[in-house]
N, C-alpha and C. Protein backbone atom coordinates (compact mmCIF):
# COMPACT_ATOMS: atom_id res chain seq x y z
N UNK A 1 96.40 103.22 88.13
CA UNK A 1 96.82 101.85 88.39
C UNK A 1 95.61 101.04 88.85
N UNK A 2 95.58 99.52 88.16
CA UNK A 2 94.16 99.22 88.62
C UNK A 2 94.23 98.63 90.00
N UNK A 3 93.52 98.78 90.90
CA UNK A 3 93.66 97.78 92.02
C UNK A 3 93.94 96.28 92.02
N UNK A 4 94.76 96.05 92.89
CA UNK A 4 94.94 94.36 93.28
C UNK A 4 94.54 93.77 93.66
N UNK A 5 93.18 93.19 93.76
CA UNK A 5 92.41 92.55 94.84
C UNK A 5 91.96 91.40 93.94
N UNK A 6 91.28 90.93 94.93
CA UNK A 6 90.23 89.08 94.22
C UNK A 6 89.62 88.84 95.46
N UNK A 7 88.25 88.60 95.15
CA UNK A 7 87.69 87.81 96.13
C UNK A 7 87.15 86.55 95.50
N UNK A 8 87.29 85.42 96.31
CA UNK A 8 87.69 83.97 96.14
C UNK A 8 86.48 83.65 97.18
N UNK A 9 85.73 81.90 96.44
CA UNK A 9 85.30 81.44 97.13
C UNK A 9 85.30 80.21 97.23
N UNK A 10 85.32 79.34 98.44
CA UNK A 10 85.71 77.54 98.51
C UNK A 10 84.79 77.15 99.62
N UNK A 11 83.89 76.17 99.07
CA UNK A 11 83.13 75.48 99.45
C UNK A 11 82.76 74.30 99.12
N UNK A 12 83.42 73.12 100.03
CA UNK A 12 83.48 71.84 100.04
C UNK A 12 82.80 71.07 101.23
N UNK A 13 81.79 69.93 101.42
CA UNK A 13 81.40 69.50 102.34
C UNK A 13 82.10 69.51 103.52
N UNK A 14 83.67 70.23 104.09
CA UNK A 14 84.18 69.95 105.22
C UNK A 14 84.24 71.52 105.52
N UNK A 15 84.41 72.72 104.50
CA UNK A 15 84.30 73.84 104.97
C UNK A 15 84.06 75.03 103.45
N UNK A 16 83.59 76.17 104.33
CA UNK A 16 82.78 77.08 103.43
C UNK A 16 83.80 78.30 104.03
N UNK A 17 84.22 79.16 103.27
CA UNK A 17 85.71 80.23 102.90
C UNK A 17 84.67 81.35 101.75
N UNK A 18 84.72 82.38 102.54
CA UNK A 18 84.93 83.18 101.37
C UNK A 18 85.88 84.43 101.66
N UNK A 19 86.98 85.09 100.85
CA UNK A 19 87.59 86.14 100.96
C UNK A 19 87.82 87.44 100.05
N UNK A 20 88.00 88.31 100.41
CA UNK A 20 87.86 89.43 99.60
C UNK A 20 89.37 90.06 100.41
N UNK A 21 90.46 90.71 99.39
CA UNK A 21 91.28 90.38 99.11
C UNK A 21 91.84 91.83 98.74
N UNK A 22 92.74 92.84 99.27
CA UNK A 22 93.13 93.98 98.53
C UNK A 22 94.49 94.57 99.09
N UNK A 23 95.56 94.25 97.83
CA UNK A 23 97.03 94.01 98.34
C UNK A 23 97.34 95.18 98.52
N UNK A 24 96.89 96.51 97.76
CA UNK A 24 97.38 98.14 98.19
C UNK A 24 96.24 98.62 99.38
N UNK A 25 95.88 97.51 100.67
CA UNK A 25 95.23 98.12 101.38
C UNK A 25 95.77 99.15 102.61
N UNK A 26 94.93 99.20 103.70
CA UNK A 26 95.71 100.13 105.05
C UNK A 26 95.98 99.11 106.01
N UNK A 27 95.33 98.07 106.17
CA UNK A 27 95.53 96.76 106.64
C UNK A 27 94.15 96.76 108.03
N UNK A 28 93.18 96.97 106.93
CA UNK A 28 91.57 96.89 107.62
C UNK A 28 90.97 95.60 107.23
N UNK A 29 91.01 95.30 108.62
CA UNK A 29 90.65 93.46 108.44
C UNK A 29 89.36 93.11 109.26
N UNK A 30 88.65 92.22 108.83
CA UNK A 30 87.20 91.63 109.14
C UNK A 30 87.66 89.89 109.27
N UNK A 31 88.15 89.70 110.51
CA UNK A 31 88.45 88.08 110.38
C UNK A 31 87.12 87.20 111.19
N UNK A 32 86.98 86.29 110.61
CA UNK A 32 85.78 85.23 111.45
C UNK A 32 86.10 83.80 110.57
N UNK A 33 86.93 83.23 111.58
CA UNK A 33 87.10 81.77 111.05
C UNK A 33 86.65 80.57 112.27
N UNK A 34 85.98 81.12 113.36
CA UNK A 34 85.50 80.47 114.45
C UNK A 34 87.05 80.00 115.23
N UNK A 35 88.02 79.76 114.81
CA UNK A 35 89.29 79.75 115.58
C UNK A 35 89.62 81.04 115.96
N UNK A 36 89.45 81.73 117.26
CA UNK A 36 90.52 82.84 118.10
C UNK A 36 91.62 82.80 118.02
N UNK A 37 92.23 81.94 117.70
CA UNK A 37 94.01 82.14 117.71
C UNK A 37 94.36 82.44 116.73
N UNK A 38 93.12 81.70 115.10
CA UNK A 38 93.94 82.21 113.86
C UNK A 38 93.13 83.24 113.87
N UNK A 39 92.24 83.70 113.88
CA UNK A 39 91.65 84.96 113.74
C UNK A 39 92.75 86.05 114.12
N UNK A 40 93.14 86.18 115.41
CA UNK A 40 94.38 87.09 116.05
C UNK A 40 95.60 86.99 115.15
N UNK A 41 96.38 85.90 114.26
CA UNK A 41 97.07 85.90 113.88
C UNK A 41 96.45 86.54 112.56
N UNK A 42 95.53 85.84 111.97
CA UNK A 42 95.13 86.53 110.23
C UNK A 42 95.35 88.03 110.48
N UNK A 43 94.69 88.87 111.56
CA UNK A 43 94.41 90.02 111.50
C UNK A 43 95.78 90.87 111.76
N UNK A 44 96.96 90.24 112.36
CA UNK A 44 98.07 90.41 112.55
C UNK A 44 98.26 90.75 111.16
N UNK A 45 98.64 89.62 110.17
CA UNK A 45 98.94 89.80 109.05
C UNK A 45 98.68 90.59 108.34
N UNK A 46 97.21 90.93 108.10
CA UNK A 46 96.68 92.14 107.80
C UNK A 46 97.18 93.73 107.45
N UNK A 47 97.24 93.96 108.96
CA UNK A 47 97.98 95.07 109.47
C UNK A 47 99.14 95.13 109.31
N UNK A 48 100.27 94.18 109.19
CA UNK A 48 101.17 94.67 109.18
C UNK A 48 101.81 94.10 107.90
N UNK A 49 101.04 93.65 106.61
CA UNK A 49 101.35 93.74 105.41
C UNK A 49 100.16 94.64 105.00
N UNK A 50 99.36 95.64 105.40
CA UNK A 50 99.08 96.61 104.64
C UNK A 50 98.04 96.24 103.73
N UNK A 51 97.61 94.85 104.01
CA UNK A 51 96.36 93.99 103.11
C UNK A 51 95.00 94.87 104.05
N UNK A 52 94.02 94.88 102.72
CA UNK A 52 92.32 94.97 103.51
C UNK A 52 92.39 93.39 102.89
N UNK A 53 91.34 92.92 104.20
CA UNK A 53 90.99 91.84 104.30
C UNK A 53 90.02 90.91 104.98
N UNK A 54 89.16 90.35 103.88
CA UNK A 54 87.52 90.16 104.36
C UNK A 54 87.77 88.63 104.56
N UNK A 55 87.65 87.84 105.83
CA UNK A 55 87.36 86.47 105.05
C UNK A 55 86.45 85.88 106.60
N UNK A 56 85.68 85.25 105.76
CA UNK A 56 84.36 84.56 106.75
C UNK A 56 84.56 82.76 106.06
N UNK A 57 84.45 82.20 107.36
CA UNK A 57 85.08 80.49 107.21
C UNK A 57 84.26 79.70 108.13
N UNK A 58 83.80 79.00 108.21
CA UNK A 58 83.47 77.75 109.05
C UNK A 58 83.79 76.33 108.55
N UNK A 59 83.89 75.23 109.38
CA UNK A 59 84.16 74.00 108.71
C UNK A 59 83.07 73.05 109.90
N UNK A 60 84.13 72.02 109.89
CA UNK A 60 83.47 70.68 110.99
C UNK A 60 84.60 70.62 111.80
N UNK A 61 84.95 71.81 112.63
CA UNK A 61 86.11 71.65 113.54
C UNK A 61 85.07 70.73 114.74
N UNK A 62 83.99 70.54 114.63
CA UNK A 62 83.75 69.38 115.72
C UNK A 62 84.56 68.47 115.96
N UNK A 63 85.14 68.44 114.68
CA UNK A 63 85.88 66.56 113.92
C UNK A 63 87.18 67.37 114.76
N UNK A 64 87.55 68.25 114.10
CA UNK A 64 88.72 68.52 114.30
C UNK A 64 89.51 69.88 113.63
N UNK A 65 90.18 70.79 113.98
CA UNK A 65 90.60 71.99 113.14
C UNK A 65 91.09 72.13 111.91
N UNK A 66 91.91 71.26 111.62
CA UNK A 66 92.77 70.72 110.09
C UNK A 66 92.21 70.97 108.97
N UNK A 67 90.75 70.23 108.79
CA UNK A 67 90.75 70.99 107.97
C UNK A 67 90.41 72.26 107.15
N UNK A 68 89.65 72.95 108.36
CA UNK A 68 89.81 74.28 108.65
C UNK A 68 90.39 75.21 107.79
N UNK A 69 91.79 75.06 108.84
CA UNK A 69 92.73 75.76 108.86
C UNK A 69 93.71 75.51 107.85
N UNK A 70 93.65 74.21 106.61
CA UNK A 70 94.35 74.34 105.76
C UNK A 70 93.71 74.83 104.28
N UNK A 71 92.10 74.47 104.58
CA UNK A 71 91.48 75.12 103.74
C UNK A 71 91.48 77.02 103.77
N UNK A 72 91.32 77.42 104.59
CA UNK A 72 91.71 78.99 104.82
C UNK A 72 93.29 79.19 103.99
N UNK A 73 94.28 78.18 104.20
CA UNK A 73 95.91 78.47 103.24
C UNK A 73 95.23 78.40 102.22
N UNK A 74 94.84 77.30 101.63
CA UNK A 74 94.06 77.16 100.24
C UNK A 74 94.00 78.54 99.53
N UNK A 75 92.47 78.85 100.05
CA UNK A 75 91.71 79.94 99.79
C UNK A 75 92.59 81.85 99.75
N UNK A 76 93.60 81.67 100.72
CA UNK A 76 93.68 82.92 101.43
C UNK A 76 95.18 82.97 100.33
N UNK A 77 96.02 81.51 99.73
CA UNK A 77 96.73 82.04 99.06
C UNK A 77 96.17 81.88 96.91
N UNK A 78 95.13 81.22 97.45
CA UNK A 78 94.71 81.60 95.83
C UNK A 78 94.11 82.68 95.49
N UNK A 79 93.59 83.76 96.73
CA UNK A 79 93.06 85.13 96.67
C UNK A 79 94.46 85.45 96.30
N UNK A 80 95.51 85.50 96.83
CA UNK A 80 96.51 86.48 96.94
C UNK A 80 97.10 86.12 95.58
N UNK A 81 97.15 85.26 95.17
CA UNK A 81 97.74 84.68 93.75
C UNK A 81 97.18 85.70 92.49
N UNK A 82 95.27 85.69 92.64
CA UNK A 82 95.08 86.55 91.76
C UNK A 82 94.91 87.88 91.94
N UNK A 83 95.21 88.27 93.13
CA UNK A 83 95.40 89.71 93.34
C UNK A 83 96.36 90.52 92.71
N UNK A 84 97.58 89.40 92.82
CA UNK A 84 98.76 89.62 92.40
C UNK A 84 98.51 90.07 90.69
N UNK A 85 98.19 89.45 89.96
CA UNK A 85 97.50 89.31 88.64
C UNK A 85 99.25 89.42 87.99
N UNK A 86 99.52 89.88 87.55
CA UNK A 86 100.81 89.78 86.47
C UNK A 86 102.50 89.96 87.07
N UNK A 87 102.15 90.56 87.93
CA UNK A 87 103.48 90.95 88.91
C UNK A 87 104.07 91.88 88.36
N UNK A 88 104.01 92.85 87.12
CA UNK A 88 104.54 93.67 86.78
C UNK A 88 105.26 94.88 87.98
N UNK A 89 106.34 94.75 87.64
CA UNK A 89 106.88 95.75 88.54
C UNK A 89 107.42 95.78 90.04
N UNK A 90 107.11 94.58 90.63
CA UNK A 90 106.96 93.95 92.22
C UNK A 90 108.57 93.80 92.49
N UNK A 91 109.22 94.12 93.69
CA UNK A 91 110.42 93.81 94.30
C UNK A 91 110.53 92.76 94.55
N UNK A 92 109.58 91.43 94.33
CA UNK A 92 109.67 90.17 94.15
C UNK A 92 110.25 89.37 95.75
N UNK A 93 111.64 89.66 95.95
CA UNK A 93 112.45 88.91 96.88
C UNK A 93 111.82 89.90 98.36
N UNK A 94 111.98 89.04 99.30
CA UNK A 94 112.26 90.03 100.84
C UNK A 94 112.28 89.06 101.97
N UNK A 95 113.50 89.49 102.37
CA UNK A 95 114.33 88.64 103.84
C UNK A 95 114.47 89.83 104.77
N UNK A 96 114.02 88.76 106.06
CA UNK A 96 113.95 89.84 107.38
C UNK A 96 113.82 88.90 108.32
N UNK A 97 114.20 89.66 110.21
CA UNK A 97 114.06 89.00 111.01
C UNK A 97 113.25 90.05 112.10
N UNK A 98 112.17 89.12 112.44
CA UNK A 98 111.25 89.57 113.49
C UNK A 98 111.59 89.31 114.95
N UNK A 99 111.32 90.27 115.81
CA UNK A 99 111.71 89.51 117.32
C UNK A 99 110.27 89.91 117.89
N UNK A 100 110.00 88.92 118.57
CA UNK A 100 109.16 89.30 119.66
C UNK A 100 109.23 89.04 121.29
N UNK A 101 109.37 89.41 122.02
CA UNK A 101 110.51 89.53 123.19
C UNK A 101 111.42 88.34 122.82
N UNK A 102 111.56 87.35 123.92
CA UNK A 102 112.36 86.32 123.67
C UNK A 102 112.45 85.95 122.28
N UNK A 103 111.46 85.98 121.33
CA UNK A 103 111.44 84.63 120.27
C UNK A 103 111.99 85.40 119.01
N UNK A 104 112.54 85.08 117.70
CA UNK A 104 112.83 85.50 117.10
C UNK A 104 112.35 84.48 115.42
N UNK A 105 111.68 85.30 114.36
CA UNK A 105 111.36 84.79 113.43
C UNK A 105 112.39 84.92 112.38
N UNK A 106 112.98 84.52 111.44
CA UNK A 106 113.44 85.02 110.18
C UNK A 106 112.52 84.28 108.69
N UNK A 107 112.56 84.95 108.05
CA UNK A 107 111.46 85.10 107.27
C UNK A 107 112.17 85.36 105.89
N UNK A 108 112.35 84.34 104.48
CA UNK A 108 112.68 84.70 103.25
C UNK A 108 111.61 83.95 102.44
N UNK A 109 111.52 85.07 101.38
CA UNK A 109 110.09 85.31 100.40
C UNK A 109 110.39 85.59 99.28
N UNK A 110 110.08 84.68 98.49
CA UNK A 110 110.37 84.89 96.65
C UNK A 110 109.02 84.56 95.96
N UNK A 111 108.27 85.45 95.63
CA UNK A 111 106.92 85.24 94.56
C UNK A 111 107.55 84.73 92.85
N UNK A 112 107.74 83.95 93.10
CA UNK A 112 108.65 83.30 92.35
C UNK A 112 108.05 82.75 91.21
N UNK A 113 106.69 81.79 91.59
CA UNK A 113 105.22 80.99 90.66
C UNK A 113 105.87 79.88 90.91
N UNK A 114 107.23 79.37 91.62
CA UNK A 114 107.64 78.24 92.34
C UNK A 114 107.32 77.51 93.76
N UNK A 115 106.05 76.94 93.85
CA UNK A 115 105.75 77.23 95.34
C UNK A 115 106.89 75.99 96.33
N UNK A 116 107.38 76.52 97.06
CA UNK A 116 108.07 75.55 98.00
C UNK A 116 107.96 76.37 99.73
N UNK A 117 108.18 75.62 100.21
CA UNK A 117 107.85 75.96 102.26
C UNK A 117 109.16 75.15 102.73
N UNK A 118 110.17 75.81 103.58
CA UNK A 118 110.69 75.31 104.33
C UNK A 118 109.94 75.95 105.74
N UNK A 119 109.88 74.76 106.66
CA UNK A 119 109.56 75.47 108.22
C UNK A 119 110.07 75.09 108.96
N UNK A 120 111.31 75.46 109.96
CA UNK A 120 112.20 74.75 111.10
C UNK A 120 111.57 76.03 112.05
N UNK A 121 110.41 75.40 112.44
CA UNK A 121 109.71 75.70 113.87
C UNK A 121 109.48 75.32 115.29
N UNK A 122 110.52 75.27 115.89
CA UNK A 122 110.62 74.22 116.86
C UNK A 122 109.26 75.31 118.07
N UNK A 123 108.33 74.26 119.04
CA UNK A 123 106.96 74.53 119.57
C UNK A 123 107.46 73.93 120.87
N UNK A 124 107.74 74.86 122.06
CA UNK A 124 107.66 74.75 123.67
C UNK A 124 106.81 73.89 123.74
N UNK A 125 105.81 74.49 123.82
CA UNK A 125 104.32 74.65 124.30
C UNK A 125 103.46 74.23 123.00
N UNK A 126 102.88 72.89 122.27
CA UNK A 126 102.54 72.48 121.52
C UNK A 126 100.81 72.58 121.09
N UNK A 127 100.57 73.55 122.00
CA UNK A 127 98.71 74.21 122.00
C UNK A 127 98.82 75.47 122.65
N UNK A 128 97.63 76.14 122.16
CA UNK A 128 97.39 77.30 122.60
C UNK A 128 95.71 77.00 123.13
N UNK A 129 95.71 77.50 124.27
CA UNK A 129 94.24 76.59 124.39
C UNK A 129 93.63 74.94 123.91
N UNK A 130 93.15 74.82 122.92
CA UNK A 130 92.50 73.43 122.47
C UNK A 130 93.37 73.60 120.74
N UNK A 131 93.57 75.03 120.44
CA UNK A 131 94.66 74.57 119.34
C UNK A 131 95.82 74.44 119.10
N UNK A 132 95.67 73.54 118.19
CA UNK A 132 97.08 72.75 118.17
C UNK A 132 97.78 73.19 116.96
N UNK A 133 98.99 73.62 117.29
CA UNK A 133 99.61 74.83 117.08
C UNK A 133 100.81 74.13 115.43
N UNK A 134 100.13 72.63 115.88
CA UNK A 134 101.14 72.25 114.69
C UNK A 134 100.55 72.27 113.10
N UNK A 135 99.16 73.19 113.47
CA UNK A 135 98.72 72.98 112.14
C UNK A 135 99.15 74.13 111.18
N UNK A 136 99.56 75.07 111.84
CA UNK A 136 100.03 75.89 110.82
C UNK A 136 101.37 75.84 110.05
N UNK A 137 101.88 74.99 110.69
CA UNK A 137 102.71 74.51 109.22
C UNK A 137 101.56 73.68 108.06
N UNK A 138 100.24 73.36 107.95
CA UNK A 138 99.43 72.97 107.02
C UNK A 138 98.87 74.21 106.67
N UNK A 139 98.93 75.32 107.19
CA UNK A 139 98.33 76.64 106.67
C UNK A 139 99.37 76.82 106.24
N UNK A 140 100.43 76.71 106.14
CA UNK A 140 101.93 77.95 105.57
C UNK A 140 101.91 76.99 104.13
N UNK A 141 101.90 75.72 104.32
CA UNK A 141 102.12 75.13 103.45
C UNK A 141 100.86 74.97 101.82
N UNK A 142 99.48 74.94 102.52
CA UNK A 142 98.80 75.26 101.72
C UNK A 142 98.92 76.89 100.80
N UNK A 143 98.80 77.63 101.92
CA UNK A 143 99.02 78.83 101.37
C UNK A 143 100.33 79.08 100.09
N UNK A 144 101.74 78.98 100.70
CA UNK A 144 102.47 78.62 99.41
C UNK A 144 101.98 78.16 98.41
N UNK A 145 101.65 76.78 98.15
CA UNK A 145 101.22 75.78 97.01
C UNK A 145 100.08 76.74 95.97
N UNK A 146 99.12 77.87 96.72
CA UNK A 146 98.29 78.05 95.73
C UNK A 146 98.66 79.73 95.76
N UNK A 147 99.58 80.48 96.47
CA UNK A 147 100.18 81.48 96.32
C UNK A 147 101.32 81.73 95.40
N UNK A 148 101.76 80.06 94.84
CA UNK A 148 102.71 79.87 93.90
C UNK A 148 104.15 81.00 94.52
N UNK A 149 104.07 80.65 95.62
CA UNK A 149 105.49 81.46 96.17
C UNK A 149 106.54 80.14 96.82
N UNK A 150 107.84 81.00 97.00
CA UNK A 150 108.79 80.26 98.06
C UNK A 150 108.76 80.97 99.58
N UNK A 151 108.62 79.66 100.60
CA UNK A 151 108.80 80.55 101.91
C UNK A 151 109.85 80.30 102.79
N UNK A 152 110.37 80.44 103.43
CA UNK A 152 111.53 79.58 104.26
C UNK A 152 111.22 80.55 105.58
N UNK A 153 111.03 79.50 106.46
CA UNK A 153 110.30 80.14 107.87
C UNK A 153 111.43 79.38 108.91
N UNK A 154 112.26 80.05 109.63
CA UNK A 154 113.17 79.49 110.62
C UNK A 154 112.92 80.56 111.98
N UNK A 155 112.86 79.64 112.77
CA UNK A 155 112.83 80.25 114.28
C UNK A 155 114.25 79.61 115.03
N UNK A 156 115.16 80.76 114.86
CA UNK A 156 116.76 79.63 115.32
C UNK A 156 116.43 79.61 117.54
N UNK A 157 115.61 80.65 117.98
CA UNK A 157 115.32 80.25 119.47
C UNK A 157 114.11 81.01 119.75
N UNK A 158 113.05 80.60 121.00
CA UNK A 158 112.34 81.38 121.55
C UNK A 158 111.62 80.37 121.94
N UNK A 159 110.96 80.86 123.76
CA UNK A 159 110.81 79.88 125.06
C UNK A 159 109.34 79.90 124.79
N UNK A 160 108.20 80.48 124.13
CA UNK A 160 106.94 81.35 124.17
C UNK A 160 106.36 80.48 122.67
N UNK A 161 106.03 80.12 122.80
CA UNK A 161 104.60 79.14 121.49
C UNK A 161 103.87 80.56 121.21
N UNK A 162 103.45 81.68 121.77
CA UNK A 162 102.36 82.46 121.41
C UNK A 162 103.35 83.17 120.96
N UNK A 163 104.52 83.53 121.59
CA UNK A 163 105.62 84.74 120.69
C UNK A 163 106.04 84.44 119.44
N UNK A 164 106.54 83.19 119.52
CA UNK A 164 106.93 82.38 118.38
C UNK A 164 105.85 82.25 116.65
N UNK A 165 104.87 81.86 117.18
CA UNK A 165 104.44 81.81 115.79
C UNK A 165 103.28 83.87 115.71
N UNK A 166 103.92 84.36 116.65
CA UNK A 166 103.38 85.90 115.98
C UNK A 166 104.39 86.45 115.41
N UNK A 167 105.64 86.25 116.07
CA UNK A 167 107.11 86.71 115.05
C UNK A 167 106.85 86.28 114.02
N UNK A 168 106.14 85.20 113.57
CA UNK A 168 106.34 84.76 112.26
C UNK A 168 105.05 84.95 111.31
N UNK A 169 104.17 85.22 112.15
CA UNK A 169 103.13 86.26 111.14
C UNK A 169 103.73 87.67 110.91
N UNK A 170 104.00 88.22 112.01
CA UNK A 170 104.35 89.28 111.65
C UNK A 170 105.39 89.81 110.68
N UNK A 171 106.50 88.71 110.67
CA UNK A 171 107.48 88.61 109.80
C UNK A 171 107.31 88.52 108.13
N UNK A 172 106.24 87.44 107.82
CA UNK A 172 105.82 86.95 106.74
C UNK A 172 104.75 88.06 106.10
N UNK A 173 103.54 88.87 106.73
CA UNK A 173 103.24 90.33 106.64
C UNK A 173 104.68 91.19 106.01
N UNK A 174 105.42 91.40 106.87
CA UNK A 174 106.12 92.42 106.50
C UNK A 174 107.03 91.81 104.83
N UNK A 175 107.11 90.86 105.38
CA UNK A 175 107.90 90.42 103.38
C UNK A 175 107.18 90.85 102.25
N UNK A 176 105.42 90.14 102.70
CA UNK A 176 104.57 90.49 101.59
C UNK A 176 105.02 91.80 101.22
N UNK A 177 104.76 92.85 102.48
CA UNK A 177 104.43 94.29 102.30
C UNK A 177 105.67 94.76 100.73
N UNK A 178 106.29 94.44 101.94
CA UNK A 178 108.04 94.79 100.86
C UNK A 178 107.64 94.22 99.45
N UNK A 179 107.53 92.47 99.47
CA UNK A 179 108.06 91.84 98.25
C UNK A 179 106.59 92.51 97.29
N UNK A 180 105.82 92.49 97.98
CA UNK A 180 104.43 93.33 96.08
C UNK A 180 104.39 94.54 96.20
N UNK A 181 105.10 95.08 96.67
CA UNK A 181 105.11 96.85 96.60
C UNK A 181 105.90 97.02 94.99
N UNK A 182 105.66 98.05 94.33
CA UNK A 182 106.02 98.09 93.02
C UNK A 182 107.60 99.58 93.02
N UNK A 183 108.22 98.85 92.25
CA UNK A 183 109.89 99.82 92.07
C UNK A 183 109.58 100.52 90.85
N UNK A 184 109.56 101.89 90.40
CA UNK A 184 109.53 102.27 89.09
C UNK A 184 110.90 101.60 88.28
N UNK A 185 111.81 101.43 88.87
CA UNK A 185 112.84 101.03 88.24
C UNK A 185 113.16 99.60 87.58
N UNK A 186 111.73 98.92 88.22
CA UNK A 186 111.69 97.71 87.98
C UNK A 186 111.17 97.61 86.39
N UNK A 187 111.26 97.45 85.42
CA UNK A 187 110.33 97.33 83.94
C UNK A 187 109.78 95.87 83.75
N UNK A 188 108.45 95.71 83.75
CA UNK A 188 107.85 94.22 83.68
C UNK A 188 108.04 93.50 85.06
N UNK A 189 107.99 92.21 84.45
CA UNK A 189 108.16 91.15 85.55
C UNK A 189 109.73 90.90 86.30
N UNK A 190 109.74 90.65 87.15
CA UNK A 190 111.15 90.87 87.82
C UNK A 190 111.52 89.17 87.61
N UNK A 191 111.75 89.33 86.30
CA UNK A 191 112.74 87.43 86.09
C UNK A 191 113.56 87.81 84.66
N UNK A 192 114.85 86.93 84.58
CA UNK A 192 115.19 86.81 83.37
C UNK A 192 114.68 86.17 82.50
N UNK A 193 113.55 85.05 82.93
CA UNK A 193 112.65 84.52 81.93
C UNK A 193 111.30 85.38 81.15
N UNK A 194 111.00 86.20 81.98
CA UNK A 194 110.41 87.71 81.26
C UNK A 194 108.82 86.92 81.93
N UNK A 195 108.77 85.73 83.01
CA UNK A 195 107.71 85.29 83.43
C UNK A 195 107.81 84.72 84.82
N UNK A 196 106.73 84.84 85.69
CA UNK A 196 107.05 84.22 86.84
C UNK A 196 105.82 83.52 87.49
């Protein structure tokens, strides 16, 4: 079976991305995006979707993080797009709910080539340090758009901004894991259109 990987590179006067990309990994990750909070979260993801994962980023967060951190969705779901390469065989769908003490994520995932994001994320605590925590709905959302997936991200309670959006890495990890893992029983692409 050939490996799944892509490494991707984006470099635009506001920020420089490069990633290397491997969906049957152990979930051995190398994160450096000069943000600590997404770094901790990328590497979350990592691990617990089973991705190896290389990605080195800087921008002009002098200005401000944004665009950063939506360029990393960009990049991190057009790696995963061509990693994916044909989808032959993939369990496609995967719904689940994460808890992390108080907070609770639920998490539904269709690699569909339809990209859409719902996010009902309600934020206590609207920073984590100096970041501002509302940008990752611009990472979830980029990422979809060039991951060509559906996401629907609901947090129905939880008192904790740092619990809250790790339930939901961790949650969104574990879908991947599930939804590109391959079914022998599956034959081809998992659509009645015979394309996705």
């Amino acid at each position: 079976m050939p490996l799944r990987q892509a490494h991707v590179e984006r470099t635009t006067s506001e920020t420089s991305i490069t990633i290397d990309i491997t969906l049957d990994g152990t979930g051995a990750s190398n994160i450096q995006t000069t943000i600590p909070f997404l770094d901790h979260m990328l590497t979350i993801l990592a691990k617990h979707a089973l991705l190896n994962l290389t990605l080195q980023a800087s921008g002009d967060t002098k200005i401000d993080d944004h665009h950063l951190v939506e360029d990393i969705g960009i990049t991190l779901g057009d790696a995963f797009r061509k990693a994916l390469g044909e989808k032959q065989g993939i369990r496609r769908f995967a719904s689940l709910a994460v808890p992390l003490d108080e907070s609770l994520a639920n998490i539904t995932l269709d690699i569909s080539g339809r990209p859409y994001l719902l996010y009902q994320v309600p934020l206590p605590q609207p920073q984590i340090k100096n970041f501002d925590l509302c940008l990752f709905e611009e990472f979830f959302r980029a990422f979809v758009v060039n991951a060509a997936i559906t996401l629907h991200i609901t947090v129905p309670y939880g008192q904790n901004s740092h619990h809250i959006i790790e339930a939901i890495f961790k949650g969104i990890a574990k879908a991947i894991e599930h939804a590109i893992s391959k079914d022998d029983r599956i034959q081809g692409v998992p659509s009645t259109k015979g394309s996705l």
